[in-house]
Protein backbone atom coordinates (compact mmCIF):
# COMPACT_ATOMS: atom_id res chain seq x y z
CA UNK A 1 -11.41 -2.11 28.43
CA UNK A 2 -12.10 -0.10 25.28
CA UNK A 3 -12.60 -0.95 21.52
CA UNK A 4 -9.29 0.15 19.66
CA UNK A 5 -9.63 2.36 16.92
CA UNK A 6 -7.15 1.22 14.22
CA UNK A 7 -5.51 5.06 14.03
CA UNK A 8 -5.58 7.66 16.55
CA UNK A 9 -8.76 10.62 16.04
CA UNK A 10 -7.52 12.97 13.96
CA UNK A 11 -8.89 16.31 15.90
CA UNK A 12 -10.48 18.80 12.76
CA UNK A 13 -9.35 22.56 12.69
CA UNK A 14 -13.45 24.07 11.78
CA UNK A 15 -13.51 25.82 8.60
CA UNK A 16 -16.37 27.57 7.36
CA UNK A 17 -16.90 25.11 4.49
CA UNK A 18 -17.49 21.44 5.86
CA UNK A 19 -16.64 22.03 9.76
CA UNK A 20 -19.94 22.48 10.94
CA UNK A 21 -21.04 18.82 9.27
CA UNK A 22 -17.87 17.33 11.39
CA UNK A 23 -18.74 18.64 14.32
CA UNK A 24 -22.87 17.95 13.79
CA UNK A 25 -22.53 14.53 12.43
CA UNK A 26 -20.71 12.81 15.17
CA UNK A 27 -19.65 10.00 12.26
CA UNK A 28 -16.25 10.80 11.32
CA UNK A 29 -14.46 11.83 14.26
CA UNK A 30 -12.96 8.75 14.63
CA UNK A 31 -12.31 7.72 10.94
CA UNK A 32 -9.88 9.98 8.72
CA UNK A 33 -8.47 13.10 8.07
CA UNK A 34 -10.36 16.37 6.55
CA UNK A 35 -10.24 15.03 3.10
CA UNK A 36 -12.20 11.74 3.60
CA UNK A 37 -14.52 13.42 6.15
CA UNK A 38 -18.09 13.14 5.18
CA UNK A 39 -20.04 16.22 3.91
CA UNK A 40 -23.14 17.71 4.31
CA UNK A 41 -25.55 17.61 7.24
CA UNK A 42 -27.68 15.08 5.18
CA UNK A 43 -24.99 12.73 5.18
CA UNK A 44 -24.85 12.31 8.54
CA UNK A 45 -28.46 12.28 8.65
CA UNK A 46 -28.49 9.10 6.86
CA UNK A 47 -25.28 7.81 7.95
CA UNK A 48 -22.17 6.46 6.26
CA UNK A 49 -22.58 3.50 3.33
CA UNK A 50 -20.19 1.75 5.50
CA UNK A 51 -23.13 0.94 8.48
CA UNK A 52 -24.32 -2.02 7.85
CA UNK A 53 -28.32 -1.63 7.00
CA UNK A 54 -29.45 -4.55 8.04
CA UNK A 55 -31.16 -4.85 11.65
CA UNK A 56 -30.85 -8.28 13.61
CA UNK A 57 -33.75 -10.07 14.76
CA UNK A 58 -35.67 -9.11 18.31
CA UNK A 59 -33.76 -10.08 21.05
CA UNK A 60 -36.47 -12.41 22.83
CA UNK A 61 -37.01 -11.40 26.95
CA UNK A 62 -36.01 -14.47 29.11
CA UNK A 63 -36.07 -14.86 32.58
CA UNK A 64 -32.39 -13.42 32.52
CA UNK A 65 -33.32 -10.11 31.02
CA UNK A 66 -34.27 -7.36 34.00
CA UNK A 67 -36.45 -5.81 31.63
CA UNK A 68 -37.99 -5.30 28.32
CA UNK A 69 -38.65 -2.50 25.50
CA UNK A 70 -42.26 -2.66 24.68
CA UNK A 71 -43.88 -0.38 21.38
CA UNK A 72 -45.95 2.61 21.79
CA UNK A 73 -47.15 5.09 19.63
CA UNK A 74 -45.21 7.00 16.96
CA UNK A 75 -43.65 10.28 16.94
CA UNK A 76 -46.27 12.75 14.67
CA UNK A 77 -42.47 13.40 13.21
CA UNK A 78 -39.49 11.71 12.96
CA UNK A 79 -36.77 13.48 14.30
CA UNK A 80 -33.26 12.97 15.89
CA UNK A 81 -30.99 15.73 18.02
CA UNK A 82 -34.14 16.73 19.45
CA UNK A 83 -34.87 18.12 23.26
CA UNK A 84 -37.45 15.79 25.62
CA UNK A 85 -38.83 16.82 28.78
CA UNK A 86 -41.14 15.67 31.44
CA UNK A 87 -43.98 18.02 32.11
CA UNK A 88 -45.58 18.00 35.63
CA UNK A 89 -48.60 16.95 34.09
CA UNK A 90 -46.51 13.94 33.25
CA UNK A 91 -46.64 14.35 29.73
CA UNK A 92 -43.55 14.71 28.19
CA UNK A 93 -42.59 17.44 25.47
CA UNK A 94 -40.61 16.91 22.51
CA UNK A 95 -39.32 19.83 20.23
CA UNK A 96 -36.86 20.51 17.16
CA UNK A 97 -34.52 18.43 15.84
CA UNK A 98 -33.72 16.95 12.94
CA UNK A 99 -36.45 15.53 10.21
CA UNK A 100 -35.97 12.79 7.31
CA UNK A 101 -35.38 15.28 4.65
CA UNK A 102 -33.28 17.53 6.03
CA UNK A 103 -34.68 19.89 7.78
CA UNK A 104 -34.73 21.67 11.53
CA UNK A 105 -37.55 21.22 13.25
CA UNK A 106 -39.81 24.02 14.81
CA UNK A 107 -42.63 22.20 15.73
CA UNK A 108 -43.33 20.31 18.85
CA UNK A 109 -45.72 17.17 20.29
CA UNK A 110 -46.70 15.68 23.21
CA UNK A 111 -46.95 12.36 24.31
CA UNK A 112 -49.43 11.28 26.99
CA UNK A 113 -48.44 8.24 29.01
CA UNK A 114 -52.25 7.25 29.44
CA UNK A 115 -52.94 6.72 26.31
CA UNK A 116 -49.27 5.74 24.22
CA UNK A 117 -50.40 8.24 21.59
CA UNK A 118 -48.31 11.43 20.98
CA UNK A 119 -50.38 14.75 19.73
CA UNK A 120 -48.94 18.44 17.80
CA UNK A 121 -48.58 21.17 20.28
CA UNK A 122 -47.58 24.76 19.78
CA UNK A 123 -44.34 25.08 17.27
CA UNK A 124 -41.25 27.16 18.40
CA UNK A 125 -40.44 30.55 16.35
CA UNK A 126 -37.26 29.11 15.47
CA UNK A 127 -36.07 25.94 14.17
CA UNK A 128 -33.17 24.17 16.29
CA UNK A 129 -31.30 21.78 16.60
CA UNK A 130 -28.76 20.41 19.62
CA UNK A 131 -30.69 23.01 21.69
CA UNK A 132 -31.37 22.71 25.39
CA UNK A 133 -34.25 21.39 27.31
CA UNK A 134 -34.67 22.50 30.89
CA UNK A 135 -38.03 22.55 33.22
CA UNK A 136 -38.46 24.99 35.31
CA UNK A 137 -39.87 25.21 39.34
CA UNK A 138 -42.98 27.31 37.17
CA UNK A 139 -43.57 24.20 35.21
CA UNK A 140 -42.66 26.03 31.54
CA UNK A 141 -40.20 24.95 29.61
CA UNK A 142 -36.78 27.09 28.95
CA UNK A 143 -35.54 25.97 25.28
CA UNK A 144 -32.18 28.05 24.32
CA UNK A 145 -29.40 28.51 21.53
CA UNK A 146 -29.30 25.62 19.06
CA UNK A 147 -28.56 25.33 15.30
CA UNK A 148 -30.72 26.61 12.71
CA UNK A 149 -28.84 26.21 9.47
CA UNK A 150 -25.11 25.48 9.25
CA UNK A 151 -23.65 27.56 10.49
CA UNK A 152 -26.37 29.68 11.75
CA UNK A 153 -26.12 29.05 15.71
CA UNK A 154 -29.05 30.51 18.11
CA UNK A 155 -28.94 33.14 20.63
CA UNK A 156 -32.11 33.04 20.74
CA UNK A 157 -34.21 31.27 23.63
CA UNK A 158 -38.42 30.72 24.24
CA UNK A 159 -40.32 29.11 26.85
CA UNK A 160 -43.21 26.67 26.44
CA UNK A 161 -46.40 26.69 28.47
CA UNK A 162 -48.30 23.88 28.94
CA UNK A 163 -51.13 25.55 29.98
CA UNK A 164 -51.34 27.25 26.73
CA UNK A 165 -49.34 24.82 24.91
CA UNK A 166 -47.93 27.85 23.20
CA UNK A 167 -43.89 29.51 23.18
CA UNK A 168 -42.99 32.67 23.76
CA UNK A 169 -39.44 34.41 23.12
CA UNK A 170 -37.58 35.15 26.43
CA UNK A 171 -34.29 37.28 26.33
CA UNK A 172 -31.08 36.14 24.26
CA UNK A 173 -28.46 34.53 25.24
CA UNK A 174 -24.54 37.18 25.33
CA UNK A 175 -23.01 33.82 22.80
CA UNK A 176 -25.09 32.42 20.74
CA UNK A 177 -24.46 28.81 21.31
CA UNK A 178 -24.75 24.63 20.69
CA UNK A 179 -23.88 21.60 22.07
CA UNK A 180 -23.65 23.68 25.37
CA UNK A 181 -25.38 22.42 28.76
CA UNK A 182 -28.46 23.87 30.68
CA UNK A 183 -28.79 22.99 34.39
CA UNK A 184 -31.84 23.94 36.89
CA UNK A 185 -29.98 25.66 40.14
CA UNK A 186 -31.85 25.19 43.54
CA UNK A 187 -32.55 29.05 43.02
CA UNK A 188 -34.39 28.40 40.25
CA UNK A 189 -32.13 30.05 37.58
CA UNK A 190 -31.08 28.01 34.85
CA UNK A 191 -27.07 27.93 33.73
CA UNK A 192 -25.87 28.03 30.67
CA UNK A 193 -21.96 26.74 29.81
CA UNK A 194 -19.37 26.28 27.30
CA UNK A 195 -20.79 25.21 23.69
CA UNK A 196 -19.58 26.10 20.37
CA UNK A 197 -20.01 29.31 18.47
CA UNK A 198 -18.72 30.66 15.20
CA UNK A 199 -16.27 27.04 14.28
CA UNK A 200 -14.83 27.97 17.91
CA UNK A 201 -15.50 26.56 21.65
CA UNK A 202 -16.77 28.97 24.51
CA UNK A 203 -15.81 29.18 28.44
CA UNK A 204 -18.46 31.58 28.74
CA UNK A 205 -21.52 30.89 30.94
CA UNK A 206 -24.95 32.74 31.36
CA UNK A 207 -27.72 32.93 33.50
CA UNK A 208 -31.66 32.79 32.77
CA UNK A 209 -33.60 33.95 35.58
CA UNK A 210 -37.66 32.76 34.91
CA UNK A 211 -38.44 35.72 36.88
CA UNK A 212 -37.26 38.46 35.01
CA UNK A 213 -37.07 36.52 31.72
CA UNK A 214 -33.37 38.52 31.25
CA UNK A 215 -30.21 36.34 30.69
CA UNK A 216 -26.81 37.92 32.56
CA UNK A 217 -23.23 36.71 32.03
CA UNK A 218 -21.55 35.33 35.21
CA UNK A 219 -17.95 33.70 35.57
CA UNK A 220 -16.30 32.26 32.74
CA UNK A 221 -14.29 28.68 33.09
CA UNK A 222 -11.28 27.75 32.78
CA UNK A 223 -11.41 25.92 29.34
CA UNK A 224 -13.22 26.15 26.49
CA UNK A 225 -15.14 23.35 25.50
CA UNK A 226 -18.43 21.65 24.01
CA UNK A 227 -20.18 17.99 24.23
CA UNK A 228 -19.23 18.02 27.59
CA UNK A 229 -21.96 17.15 30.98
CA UNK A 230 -23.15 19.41 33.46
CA UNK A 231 -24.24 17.48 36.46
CA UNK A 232 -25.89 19.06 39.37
CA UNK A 233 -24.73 18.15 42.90
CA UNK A 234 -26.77 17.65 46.20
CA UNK A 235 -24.32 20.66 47.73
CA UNK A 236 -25.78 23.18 44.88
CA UNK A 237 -22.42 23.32 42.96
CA UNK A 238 -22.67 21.84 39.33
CA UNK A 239 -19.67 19.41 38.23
CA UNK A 240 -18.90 20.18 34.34
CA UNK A 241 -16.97 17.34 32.95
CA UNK A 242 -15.34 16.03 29.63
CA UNK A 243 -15.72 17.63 26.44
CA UNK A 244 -13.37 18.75 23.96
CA UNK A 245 -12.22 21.61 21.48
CA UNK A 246 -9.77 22.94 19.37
CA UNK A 247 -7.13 21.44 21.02
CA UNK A 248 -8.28 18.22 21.49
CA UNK A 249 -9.88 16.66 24.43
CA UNK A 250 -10.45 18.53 27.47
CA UNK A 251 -8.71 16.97 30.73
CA UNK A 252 -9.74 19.69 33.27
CA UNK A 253 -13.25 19.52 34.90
CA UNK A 254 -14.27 22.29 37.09
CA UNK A 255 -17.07 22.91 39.33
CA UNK A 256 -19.24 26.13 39.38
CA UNK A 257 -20.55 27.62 42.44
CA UNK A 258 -23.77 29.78 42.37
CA UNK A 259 -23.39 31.27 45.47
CA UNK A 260 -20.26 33.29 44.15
CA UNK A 261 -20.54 32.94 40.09
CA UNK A 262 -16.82 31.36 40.32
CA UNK A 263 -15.62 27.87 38.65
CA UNK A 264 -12.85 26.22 40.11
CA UNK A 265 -10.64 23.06 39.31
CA UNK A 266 -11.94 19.53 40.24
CA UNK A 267 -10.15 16.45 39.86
CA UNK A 268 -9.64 14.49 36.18
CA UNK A 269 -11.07 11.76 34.97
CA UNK A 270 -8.53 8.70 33.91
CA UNK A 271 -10.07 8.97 30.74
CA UNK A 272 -10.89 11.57 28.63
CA UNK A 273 -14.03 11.60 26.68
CA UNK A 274 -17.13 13.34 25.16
CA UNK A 275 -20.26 12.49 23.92
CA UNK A 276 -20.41 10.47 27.10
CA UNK A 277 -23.36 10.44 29.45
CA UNK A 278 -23.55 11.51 33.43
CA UNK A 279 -25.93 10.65 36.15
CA UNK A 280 -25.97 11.70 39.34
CA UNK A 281 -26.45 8.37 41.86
CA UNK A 282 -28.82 8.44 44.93
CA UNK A 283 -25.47 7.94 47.40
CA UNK A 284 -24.61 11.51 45.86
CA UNK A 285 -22.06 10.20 43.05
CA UNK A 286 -21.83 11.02 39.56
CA UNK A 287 -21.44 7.79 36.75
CA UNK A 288 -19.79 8.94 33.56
CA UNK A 289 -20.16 6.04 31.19
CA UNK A 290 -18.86 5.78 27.60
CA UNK A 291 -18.35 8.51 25.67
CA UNK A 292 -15.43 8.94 22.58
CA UNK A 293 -11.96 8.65 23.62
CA UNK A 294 -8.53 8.84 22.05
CA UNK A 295 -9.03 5.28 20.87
CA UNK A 296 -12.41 5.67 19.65
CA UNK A 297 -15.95 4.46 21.81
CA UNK A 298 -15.43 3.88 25.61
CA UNK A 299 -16.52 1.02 27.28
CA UNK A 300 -15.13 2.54 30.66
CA UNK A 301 -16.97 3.99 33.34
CA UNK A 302 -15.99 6.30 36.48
CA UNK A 303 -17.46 7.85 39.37
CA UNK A 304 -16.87 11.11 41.02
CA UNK A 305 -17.36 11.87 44.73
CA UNK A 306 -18.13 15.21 45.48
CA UNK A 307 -17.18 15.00 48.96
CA UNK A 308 -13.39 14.43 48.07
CA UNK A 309 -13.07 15.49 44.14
CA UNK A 310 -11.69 12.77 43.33
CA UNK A 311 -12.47 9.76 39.77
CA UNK A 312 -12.59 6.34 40.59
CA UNK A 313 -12.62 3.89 38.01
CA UNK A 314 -15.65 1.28 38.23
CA UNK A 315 -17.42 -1.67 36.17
CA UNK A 316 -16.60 -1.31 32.36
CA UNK A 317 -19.66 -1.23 29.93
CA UNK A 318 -19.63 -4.80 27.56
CA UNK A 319 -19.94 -2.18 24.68
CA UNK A 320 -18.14 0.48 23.82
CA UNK A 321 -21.01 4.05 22.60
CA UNK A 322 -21.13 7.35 22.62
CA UNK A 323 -24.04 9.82 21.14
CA UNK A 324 -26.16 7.23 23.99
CA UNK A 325 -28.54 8.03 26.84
CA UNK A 326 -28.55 6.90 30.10
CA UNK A 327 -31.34 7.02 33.00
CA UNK A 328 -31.61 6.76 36.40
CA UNK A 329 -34.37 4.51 37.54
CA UNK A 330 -36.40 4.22 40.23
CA UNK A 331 -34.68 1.28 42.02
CA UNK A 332 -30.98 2.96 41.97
CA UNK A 333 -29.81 1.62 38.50
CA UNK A 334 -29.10 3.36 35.17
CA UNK A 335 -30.40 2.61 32.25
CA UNK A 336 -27.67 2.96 29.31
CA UNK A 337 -29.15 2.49 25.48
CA UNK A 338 -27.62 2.03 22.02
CA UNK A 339 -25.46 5.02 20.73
CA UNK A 340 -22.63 4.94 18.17
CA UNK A 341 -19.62 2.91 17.95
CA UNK A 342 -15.64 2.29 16.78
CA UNK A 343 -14.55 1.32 14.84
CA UNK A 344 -15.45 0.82 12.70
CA UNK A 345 -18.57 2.71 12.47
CA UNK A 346 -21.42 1.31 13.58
CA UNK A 347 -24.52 1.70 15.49
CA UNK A 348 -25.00 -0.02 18.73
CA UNK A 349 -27.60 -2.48 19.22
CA UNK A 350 -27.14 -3.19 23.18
CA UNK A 351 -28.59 -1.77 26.33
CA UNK A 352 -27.15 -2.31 29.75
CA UNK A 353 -27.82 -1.73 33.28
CA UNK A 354 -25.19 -0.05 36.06
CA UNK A 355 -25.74 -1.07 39.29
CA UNK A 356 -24.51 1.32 42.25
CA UNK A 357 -23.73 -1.46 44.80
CA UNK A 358 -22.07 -3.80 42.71
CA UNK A 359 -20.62 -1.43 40.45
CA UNK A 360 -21.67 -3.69 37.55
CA UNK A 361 -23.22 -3.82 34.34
CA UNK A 362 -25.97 -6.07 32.85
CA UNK A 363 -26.93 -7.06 29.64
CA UNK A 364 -31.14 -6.02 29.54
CA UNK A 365 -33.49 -6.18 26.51
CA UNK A 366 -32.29 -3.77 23.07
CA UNK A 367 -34.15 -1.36 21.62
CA UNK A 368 -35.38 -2.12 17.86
CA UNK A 369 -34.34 -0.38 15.57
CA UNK A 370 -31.33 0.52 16.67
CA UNK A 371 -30.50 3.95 16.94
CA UNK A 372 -28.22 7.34 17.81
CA UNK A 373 -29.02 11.06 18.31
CA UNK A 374 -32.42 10.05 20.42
CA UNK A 375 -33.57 10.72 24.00
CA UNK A 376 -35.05 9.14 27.21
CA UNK A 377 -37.10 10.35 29.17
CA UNK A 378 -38.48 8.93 33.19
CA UNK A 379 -41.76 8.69 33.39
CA UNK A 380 -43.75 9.07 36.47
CA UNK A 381 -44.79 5.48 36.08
CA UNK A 382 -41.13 4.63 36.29
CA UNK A 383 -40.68 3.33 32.94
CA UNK A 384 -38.80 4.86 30.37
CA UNK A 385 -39.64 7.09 26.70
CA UNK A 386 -36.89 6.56 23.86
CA UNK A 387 -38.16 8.41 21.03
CA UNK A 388 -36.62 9.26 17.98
CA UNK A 389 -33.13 9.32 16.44
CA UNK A 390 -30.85 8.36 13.89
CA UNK A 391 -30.97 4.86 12.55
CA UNK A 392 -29.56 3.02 9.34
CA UNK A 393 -32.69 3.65 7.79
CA UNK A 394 -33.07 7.39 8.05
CA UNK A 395 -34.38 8.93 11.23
CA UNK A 396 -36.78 7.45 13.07
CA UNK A 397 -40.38 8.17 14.54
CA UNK A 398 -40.41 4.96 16.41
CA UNK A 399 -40.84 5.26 19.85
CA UNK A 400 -40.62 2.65 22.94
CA UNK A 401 -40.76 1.94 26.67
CA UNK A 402 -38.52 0.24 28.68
CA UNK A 403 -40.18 -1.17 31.96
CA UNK A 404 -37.90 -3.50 34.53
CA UNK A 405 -38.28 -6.29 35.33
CA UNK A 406 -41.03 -6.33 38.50
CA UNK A 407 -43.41 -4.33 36.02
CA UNK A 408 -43.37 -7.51 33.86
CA UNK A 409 -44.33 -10.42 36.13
CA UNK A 410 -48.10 -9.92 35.41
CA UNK A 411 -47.29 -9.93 31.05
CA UNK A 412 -48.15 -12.81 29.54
């Protein structure tokens, strides 16, 4: 089942003057043509009139809930579309973003698991936004392309040391690029695919190796496309799914191969999406959940099996999001929270846990506020960082944890 948008998503041609805020906002996708759009990245910062503003009282944890979101300390700076990582130290980094008034983010924190407090660290050289995130076997941090100001996109790429706590530049990316992926390769180099550059999507795909610090181009896909998932698989190969761009949404998903630098066709999903999350399942499967569709937010799920290619549909989400995150936990499950829904607009006040052998969905304990364009991050303790995002208030510096249900038997 999915919620039913009452017209069919109008798919926006970028022009220089108020594409970028389309494609950025992630509001109006769903909800008219290019002259009702909203304009202006601080519109979508602070979301439509239409949301309602209100937030609903605290879901109280029962017996029935598997788990609960507990406070922690607060984000130095608010910020939404930011990157979080988990150091080995098993701190986890947060940089860029979005702030409250308006502006991209350079600077950077830390939060510290021991103590629930979060502290400034180093700042990046540049501002960015919808950047990438991805640790590396040194234990730095490989940050790369992004949005600085509409429509300035990155090329640019630095690396954080947490010995240091300080970011250096490293090489530059052939496309400068957002809304792209970044995924670790057992070799330790770090691709780069698709994105959007210049109001256009990009089949091109690069390659960071940590030990040169030099970026190289290596085989293009198949299809253009952006807001898509990269998903590395236990064979090596990394399964690049959904998306969309300027002709709509993308059907094809392809598989790249390091070992030769080539992409080749994989089987389609039933539905096509983006802004949909994937994890990759200990029996070796990848769960695609939610995501935007042609009929607006997804409550549909499928899983892909590497060994034969092929979707399979499974449990259906009780709420349709996109813009969400989800997490694999320690005991199998993912962890799916909030996002953005349709229509009509609204933010999405649920979280819900997949299960791998049943191949169903619970209801668990919501985050509050509500909220869109955040992150979650595993912890080594096995409970889980949300921090930041949109909200109907403005953008957020709230954080919170989210520990299952065994970790809660000793709480009062």
């Amino acid at each position: 089942m999915k919620t039913a948008c009452t017209s069919r998503i109008a798919f926006l041609k970028p022009r220089v003057s108020i594409g970028f805020a389309l494609y950025a906002a992630g509001l109006v996708l769903a909800l008219a043509p290019m002259s009702s759009a909203i304009a202006g990245d601080n519109a979508a910062a602070e979301l439509s009139p239409s949301i309602p503003a209100h937030l609903p009282g605290r879901l109280e944890v029962t017996g029935d809930l598997p788990g609960r979101w507990i406070g922690t300390g607060d984000l130095v700076t608010g910020r939404a579309r930011h990157g979080a990582t988990l150091l080995p130290n098993g701190q986890v980094l947060v940089a860029g973003g979005l702030s409250n008034l308006g502006g991209i983010l350079a600077t950077a924190e830390l939060y510290d698991p021991a103590t629930g407090m979060w502290t400034a660290t180093g700042s990046m050289a540049d501002g960015r936004e919808f950047q990438t995130a991805t640790l590396l076997l040194n234990g730095k941090v490989l940050t790369a392309g992004g949005v600085a100001f509409a429509p300035n996109f990155l090329s640019s790429a630095e690396l954080y040391d947490p010995a240091t706590g300080m970011w250096t530049h490293t090489g530059r990316l052939a496309d400068a690029r957002a809304f792209h992926t970044a995924t670790l390769l057992p070799n330790g180099k770090v691709l780069v695919a698709g994105g959007f550059n210049d109001f256009r999507a990009l089949a091109s795909a690069g390659l960071y190796d940590p030990a040169t610090g030099v970026w190289t181009q290596t085989g293009s896909a198949a299809t253009t496309r952006y807001d898509h998932t990269a998903t590395l698989l236990p064979n090596g190969k990394v399964l690049v799914a959904g998306g969309r761009n300027h002709h709509g949404l993308v059907i094809l998903n392809e598989l790249y191969d390091p070992a030769t630098g080539i992409w080749t066709q994989t089987g389609s999903m039933a539905t096509a999406r983006y802004y949909h999350t994937a994890t990759l399942l200990p029996n070796g499967q990848v769960l695609v959940a939610g995501g935007f569709g042609r009929d607006g937010g997804l409550t549909s799920a499928e899983l892909y099996d590497p060994t034969t290619g092929v979707w399979t549909a499974t449990g259906s989400m009780a709420d349709g999001r996109y813009i969400h995150t989800a997490t694999s936990l320690p005991n199998g499950q993912v962890l799916v929270a909030d996002g953005f829904g349709c229509c009509p607009p609204h933010l999405v006040v649920t979280a819900e846990l997949y299960d791998p052998e049943s191949g169903n969905w619970t209801a668990t304990d919501h985050l509050n506020p509500k909220r869109f364009n955040h992150t979650a991050t595993l912890l080594l303790n096995g409970k889980v960082l949300v921090s930041g995002g949109n909200a109907p208030n403005g953008i957020l510096a709230r954080a919170e944890l989210y520990e299952s249900a065994p970790e809660m038997l000793d709480i009062p």
